[in-house]
C-alpha atoms as a PDB file:
ATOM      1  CA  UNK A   1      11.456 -22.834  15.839  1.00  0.00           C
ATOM      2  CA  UNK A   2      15.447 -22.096  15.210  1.00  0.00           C
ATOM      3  CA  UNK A   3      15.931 -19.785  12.012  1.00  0.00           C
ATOM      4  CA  UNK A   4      19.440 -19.387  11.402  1.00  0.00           C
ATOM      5  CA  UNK A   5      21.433 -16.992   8.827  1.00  0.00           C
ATOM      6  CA  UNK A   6      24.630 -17.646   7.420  1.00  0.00           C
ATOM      7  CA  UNK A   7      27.082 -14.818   5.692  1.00  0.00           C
ATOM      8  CA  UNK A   8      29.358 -15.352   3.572  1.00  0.00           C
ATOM      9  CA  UNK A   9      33.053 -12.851   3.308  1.00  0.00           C
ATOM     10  CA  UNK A  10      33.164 -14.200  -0.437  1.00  0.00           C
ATOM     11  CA  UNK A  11      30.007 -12.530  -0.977  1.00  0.00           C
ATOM     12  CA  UNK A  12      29.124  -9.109   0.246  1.00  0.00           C
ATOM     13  CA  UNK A  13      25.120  -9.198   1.464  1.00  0.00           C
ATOM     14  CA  UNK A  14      24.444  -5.114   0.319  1.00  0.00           C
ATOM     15  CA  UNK A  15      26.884  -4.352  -2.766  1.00  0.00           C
ATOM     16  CA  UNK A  16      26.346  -6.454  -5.748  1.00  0.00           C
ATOM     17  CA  UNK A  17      22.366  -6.697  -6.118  1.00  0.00           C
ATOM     18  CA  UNK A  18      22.166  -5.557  -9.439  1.00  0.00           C
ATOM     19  CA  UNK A  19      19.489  -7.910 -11.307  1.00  0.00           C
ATOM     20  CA  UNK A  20      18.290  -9.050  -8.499  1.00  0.00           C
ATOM     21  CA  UNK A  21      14.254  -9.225  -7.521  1.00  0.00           C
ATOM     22  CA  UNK A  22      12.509  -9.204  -4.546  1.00  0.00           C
ATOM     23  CA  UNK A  23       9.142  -9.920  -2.631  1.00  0.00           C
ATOM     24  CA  UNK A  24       8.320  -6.854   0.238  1.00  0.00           C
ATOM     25  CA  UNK A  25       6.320  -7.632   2.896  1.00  0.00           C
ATOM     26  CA  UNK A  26       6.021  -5.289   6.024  1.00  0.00           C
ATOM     27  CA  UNK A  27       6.515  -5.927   9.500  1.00  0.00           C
ATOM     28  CA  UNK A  28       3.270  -5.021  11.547  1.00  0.00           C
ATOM     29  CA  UNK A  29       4.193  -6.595  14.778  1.00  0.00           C
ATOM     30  CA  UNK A  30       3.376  -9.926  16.507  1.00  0.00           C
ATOM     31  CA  UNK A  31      -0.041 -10.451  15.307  1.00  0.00           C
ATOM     32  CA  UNK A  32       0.088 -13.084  12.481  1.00  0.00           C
ATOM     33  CA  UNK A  33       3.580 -13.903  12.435  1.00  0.00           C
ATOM     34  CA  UNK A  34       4.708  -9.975  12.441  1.00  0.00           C
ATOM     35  CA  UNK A  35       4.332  -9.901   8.439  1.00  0.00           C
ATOM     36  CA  UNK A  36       1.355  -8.191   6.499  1.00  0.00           C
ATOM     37  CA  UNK A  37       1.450  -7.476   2.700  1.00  0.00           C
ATOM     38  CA  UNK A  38       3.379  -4.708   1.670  1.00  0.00           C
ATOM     39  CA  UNK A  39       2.211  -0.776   2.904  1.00  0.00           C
ATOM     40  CA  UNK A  40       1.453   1.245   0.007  1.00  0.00           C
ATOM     41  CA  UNK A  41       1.801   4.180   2.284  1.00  0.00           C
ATOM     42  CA  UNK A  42      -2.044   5.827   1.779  1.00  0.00           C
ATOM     43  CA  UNK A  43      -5.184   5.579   3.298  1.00  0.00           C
ATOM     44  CA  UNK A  44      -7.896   5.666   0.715  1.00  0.00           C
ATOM     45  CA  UNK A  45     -10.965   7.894   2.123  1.00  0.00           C
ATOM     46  CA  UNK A  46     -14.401   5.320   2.933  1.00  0.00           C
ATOM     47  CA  UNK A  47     -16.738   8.140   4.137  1.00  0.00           C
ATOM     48  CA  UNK A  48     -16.145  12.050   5.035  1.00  0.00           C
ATOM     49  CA  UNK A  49     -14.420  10.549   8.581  1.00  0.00           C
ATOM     50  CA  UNK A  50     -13.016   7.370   7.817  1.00  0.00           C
ATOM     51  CA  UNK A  51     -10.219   5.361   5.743  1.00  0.00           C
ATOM     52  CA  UNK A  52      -8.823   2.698   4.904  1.00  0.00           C
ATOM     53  CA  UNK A  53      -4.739   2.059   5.143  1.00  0.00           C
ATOM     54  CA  UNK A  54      -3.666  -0.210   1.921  1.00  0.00           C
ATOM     55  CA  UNK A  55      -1.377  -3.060   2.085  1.00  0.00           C
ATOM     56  CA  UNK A  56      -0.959  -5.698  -0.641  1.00  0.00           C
ATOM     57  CA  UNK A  57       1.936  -7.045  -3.095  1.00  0.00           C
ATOM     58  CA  UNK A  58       5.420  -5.615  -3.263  1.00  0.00           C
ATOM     59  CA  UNK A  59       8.059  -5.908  -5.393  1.00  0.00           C
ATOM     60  CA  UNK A  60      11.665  -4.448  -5.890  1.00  0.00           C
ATOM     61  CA  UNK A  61      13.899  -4.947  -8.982  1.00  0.00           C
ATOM     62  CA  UNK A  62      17.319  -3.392  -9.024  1.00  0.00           C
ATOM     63  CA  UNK A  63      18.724  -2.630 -12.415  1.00  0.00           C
ATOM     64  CA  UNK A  64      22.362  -1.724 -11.105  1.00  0.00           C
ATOM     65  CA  UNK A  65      23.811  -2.018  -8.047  1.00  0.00           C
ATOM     66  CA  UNK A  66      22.453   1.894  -7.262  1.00  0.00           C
ATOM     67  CA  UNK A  67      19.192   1.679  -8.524  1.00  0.00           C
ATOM     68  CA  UNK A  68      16.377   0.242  -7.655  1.00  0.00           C
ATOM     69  CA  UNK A  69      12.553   0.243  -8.982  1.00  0.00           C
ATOM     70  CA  UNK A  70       9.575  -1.022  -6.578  1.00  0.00           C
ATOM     71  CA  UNK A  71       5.353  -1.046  -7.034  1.00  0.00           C
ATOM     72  CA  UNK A  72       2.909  -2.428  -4.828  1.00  0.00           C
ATOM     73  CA  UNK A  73      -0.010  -3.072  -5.662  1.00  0.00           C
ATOM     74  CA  UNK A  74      -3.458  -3.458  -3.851  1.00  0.00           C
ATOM     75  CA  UNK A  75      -6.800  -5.202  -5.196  1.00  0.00           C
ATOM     76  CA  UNK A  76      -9.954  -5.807  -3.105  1.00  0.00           C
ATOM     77  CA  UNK A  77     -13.169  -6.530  -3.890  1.00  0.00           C
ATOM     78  CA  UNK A  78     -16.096  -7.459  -1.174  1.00  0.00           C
ATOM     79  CA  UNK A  79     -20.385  -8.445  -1.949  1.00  0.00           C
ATOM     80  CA  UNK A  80     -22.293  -9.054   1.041  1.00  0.00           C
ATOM     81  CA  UNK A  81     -26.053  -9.909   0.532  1.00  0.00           C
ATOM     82  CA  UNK A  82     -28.745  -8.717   3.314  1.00  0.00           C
ATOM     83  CA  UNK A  83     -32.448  -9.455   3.163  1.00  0.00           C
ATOM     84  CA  UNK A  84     -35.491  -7.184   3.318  1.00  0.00           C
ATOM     85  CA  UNK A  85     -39.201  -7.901   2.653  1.00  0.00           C
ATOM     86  CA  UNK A  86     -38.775  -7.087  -0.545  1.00  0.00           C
ATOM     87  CA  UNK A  87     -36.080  -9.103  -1.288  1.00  0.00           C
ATOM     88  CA  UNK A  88     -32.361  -9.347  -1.303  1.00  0.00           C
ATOM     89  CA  UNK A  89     -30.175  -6.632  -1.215  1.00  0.00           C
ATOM     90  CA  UNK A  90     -26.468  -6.804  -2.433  1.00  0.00           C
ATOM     91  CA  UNK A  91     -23.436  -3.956  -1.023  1.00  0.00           C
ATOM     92  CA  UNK A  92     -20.296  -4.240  -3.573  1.00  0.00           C
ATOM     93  CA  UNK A  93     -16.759  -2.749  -2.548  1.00  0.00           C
ATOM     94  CA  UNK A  94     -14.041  -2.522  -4.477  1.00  0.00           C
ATOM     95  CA  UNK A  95     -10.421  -1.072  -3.833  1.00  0.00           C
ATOM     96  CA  UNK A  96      -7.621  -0.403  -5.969  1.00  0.00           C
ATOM     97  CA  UNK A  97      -4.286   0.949  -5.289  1.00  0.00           C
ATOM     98  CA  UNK A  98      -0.953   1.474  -7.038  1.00  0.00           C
ATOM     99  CA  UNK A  99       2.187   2.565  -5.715  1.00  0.00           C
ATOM    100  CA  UNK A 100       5.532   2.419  -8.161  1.00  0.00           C
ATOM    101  CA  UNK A 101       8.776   4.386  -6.911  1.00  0.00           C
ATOM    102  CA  UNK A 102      12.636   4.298  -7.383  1.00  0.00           C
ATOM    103  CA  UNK A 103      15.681   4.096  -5.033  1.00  0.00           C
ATOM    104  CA  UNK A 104      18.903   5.280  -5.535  1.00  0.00           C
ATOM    105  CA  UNK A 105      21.332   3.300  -2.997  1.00  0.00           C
ATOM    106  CA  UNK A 106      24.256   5.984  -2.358  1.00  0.00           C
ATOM    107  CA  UNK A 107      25.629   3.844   0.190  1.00  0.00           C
ATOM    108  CA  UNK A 108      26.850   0.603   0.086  1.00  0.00           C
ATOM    109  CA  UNK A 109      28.854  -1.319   2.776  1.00  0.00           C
ATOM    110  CA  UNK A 110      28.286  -5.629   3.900  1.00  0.00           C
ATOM    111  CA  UNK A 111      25.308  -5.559   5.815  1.00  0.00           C
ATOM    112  CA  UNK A 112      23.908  -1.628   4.914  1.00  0.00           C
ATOM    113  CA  UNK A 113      22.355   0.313   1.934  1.00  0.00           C
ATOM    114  CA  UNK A 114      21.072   3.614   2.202  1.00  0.00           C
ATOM    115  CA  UNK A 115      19.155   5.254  -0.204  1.00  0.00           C
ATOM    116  CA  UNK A 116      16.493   8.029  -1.371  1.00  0.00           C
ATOM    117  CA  UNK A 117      14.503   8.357  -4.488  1.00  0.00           C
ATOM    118  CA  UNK A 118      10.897   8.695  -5.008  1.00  0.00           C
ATOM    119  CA  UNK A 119       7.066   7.967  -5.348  1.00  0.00           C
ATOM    120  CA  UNK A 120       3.926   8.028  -6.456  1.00  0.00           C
ATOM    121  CA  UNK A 121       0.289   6.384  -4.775  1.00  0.00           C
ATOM    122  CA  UNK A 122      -2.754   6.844  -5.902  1.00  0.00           C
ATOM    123  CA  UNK A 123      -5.916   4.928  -4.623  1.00  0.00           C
ATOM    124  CA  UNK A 124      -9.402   4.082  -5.162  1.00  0.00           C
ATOM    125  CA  UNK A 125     -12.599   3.278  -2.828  1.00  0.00           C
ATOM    126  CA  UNK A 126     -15.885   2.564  -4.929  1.00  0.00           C
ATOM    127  CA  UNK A 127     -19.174   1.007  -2.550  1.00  0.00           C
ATOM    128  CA  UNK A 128     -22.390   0.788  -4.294  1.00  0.00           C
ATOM    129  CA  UNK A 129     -24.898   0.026  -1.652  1.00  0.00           C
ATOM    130  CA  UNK A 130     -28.623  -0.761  -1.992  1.00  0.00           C
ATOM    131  CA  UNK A 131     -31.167   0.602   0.919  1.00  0.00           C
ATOM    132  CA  UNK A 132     -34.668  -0.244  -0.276  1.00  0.00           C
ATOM    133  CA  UNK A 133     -36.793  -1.053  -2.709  1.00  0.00           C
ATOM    134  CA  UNK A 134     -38.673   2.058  -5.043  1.00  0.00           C
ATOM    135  CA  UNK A 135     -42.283   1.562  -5.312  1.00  0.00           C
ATOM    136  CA  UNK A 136     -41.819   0.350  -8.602  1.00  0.00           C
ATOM    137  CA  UNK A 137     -39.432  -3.205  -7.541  1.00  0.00           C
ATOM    138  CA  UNK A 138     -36.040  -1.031  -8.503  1.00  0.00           C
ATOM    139  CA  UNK A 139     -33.834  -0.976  -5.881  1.00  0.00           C
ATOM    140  CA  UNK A 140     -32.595   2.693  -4.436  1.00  0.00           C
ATOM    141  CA  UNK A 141     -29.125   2.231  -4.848  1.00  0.00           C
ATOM    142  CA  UNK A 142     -26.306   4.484  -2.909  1.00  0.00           C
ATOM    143  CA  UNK A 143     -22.948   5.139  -3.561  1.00  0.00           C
ATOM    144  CA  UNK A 144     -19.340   6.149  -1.896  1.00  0.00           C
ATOM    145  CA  UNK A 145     -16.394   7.223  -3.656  1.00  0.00           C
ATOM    146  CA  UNK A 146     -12.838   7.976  -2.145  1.00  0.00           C
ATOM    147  CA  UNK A 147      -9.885   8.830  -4.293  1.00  0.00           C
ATOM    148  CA  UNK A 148      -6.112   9.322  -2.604  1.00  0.00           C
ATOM    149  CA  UNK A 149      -3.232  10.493  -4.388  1.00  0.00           C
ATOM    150  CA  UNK A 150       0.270  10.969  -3.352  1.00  0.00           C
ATOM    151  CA  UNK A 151       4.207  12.101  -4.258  1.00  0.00           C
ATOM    152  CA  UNK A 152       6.791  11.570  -1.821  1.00  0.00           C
ATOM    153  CA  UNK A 153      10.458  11.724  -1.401  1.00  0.00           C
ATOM    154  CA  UNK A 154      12.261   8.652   0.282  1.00  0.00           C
ATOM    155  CA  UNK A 155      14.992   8.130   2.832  1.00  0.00           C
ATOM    156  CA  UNK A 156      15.517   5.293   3.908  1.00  0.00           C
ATOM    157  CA  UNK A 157      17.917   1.818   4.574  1.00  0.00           C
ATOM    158  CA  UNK A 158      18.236  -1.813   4.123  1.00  0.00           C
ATOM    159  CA  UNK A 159      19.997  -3.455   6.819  1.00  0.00           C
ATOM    160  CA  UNK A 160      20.867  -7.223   5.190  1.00  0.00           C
ATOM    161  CA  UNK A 161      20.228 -10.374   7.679  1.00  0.00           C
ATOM    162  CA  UNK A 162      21.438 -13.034   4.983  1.00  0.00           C
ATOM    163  CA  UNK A 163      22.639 -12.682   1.581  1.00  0.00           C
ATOM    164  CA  UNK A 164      19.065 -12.365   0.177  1.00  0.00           C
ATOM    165  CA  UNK A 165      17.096 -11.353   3.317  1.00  0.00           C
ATOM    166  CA  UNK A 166      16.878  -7.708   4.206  1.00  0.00           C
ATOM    167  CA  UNK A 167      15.219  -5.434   6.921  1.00  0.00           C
ATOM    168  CA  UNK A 168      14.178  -1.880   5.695  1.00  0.00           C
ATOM    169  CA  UNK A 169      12.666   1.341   7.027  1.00  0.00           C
ATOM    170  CA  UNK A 170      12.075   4.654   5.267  1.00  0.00           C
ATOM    171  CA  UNK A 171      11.256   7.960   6.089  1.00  0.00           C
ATOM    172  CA  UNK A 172       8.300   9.671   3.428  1.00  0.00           C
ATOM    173  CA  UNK A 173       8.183  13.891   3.328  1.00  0.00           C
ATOM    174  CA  UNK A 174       4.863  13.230   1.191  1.00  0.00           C
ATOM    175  CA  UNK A 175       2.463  15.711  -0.109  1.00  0.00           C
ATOM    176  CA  UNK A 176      -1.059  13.596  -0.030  1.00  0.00           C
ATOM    177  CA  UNK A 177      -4.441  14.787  -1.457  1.00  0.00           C
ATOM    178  CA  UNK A 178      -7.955  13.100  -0.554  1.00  0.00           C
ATOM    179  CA  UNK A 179     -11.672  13.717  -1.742  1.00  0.00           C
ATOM    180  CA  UNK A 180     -14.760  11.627  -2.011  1.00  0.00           C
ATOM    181  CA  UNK A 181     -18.660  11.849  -2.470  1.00  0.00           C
ATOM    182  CA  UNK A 182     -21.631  10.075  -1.521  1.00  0.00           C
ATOM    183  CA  UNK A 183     -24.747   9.999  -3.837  1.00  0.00           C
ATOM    184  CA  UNK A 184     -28.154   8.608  -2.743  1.00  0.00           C
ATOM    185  CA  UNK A 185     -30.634   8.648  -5.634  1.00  0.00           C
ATOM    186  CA  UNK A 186     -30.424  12.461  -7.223  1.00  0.00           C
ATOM    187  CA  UNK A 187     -29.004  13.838  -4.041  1.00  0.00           C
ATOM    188  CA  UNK A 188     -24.285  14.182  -3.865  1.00  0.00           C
ATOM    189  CA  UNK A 189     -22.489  15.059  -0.908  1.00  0.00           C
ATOM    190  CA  UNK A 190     -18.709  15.464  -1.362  1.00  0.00           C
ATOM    191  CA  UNK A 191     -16.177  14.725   1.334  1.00  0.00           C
ATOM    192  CA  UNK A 192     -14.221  17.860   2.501  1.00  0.00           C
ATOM    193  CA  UNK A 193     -10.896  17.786  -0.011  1.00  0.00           C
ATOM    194  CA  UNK A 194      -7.562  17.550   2.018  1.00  0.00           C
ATOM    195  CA  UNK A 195      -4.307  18.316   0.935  1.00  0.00           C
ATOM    196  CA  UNK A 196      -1.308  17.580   3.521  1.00  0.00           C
ATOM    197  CA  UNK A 197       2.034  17.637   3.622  1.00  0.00           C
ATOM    198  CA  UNK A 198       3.799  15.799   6.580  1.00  0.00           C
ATOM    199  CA  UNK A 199       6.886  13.616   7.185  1.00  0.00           C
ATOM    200  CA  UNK A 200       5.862   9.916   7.614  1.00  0.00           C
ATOM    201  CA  UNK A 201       7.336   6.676   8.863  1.00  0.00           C
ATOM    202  CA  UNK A 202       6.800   3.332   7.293  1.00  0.00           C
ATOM    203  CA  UNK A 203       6.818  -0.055   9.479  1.00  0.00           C
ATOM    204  CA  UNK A 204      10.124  -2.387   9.121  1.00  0.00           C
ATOM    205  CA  UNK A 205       9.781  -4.044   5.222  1.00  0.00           C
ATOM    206  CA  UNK A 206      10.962  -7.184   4.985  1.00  0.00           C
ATOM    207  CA  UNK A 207      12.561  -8.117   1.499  1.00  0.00           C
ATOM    208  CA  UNK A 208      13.124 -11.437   0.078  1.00  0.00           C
ATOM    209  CA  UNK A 209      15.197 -11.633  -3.253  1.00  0.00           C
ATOM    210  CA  UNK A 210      16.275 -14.113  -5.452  1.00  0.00           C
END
């Protein structure tokens, strides 16, 4: 495979992108073709010692040639049906997550803008998961709930390949809190609450505008 990208002096790749929308996907290495859907940048809680990282669709919009609004957004939503002797027994997952921000681009040359800006996540795990059977045919149903929210501050920079083609990274100082429960009949544990604030990296983004 030969990909090749052609530039143009008459116009500049980075400056004039006001208007202009774009698909983000982020680079995760060379496991299926290097490109995942976009990193919301949390990891929704899925029991007191496990998460879940949440990728899914990206988008950028710039409404001048300085600023910029993005969101990506995640949806999932699993059944898997087990049997028992007293009959069938169905686990349902779902996960939402929402992640809108804006960019200001203070620096724009041919191939290079650099911005910062901010953003918000937020993030939701919800399993309902049936055990057994009660003595009266009602199924004893358990549950798990993990919430995630976050605020950040972005630096970051696009480096353009072609006129619409662009590779990104970004630097997050994000403040991120996390709790959770699990319920079994009349009995609720809650996950131990977490609050942390930490500077973060997120993988190469890959942007695709038209």
């Amino acid at each position: 495979m030969v990909a090749a990208f052609a530039f143009s002096e008459d116009e500049p790749t980075a400056i004039n992108r006001a208007k202009q929308k774009g698909l983000l996907f982020t680079m995760t290495g060379l496991g299926d073709f290097g490109v995942s859907g976009n990193l919301l940048g949390i990891a929704v809680p899925t029991s007191s010692a496990s998460s879940q990282k949440l990728a899914g669709l990206g988008m950028k919009y710039y409404l001048s040639n300085k600023i910029a609004i993005r969101g990506a957004l995640h949806l999932g939503w699993a059944q898997t049906e087990t049997q028992s002797a007293a009959g069938s027994l169905k686990t349902t997952t779902t996960i939402i997550g929402i992640a809108p921000g804006m960019e200001y681009h203070f620096l724009n040359t041919k191939a290079v803008s650099a911005y910062f800006g901010g953003a918000a996540a937020a993030g939701v795990y919800n399993s309902t998961n049936p055990s057994s059977y009660d003595a009266m045919g009602n199924p004893t149903v358990g549950k798990v709930q993990g919430m995630i929210y976050s605020l950040a501050f972005l630096l970051g920079a696009e480096f353009f390949l072609a006129e619409n083609i662009s590779l990104g990274a970004e630097y997050q100082i994000a403040a991120t809190s996390t709790s959770g429960k699990t319920e079994a009949g009349t009995s609720s544990k809650d996950f131990p609450k977490t609050l942390n604030l930490g500077i973060n990296s997120i993988a190469a983004t890959l942007a695709i505008y038209w």
